[in-house]
C-alpha atoms as a PDB file:
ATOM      1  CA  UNK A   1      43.982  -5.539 -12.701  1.00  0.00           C
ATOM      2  CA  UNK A   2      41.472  -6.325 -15.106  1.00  0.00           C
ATOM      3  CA  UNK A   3      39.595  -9.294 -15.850  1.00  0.00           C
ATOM      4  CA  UNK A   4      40.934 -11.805 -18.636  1.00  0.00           C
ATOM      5  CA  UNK A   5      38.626 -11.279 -21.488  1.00  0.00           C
ATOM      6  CA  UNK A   6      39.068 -15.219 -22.432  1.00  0.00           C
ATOM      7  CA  UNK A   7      38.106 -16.510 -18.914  1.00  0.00           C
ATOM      8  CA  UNK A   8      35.106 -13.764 -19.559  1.00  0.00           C
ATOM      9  CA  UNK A   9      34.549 -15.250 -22.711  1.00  0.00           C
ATOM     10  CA  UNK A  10      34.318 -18.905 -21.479  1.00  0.00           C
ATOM     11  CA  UNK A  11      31.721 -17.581 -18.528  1.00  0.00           C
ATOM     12  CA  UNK A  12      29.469 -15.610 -21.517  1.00  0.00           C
ATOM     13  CA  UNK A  13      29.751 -19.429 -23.784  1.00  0.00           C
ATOM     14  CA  UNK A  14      29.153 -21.332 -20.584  1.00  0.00           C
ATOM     15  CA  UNK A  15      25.890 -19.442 -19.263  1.00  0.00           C
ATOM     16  CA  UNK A  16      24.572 -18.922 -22.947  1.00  0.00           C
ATOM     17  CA  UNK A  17      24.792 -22.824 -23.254  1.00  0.00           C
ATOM     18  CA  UNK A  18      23.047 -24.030 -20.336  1.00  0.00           C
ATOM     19  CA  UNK A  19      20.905 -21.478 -19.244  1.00  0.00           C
ATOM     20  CA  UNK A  20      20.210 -20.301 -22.819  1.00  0.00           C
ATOM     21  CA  UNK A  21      20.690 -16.221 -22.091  1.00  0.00           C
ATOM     22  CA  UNK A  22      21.835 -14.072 -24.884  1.00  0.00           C
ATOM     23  CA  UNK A  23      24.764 -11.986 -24.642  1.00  0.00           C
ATOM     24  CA  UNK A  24      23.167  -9.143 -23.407  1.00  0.00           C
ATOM     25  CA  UNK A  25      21.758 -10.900 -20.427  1.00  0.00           C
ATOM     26  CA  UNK A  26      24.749 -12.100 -19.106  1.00  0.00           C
ATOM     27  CA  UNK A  27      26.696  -9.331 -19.499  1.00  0.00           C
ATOM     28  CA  UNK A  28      24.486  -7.278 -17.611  1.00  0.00           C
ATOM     29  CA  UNK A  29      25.243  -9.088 -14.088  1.00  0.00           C
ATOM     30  CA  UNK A  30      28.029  -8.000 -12.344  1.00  0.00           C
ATOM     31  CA  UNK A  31      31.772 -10.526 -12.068  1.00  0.00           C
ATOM     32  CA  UNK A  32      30.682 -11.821  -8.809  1.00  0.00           C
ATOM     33  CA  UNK A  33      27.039 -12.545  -9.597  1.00  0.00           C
ATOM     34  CA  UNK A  34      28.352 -13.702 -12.867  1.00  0.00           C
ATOM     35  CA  UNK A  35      30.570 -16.118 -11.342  1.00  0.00           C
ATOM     36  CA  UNK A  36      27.901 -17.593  -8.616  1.00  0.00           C
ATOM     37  CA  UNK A  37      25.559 -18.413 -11.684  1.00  0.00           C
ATOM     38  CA  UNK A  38      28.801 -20.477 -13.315  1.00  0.00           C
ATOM     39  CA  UNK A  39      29.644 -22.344 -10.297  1.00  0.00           C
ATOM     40  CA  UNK A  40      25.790 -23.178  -9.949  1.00  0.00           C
ATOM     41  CA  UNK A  41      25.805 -24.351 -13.398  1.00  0.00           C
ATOM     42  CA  UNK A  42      28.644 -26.343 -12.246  1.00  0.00           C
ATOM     43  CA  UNK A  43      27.188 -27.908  -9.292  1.00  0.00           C
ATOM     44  CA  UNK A  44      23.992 -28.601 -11.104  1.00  0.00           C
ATOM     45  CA  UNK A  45      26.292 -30.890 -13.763  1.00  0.00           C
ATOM     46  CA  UNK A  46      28.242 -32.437 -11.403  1.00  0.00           C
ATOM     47  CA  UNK A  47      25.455 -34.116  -9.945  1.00  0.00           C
ATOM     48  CA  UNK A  48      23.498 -34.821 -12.841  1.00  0.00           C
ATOM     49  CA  UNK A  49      27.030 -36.474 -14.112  1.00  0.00           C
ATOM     50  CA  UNK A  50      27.184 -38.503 -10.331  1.00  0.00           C
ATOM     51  CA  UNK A  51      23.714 -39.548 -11.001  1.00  0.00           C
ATOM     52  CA  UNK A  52      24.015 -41.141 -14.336  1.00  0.00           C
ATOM     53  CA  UNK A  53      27.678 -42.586 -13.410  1.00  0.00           C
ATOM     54  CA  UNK A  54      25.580 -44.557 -11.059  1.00  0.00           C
ATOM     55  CA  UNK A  55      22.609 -45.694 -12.842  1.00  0.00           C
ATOM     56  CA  UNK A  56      25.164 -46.930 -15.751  1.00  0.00           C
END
């Protein structure tokens, strides 16, 4: 089974955006580190988002 090339698309966008790494970069790590960087990302927004949902 292979992985869906739009969910790996969505992964490259998301890193590229926040992190700012090119292409390259993230397609160099592997699907699982690859997928512990997005769901760091993730976490990382999520509180920023609970932070300023409190201060407004």
């Amino acid at each position: 089974m292979s992985y869906p090339s739009e969910r790996l698309s969505e992964e490259v966008a998301y890193l590229s955006h926040y992190l700012h790494w090119t292409y390259d970069e993230v397609m160099k790590l592997d699907h699982r580190e690859r997928q512990r960087w997005v769901a760091e990302v993730a976490r990382m927004n999520t509180r920023i988002n609970e932070a300023s949902a409190k201060s407004g």
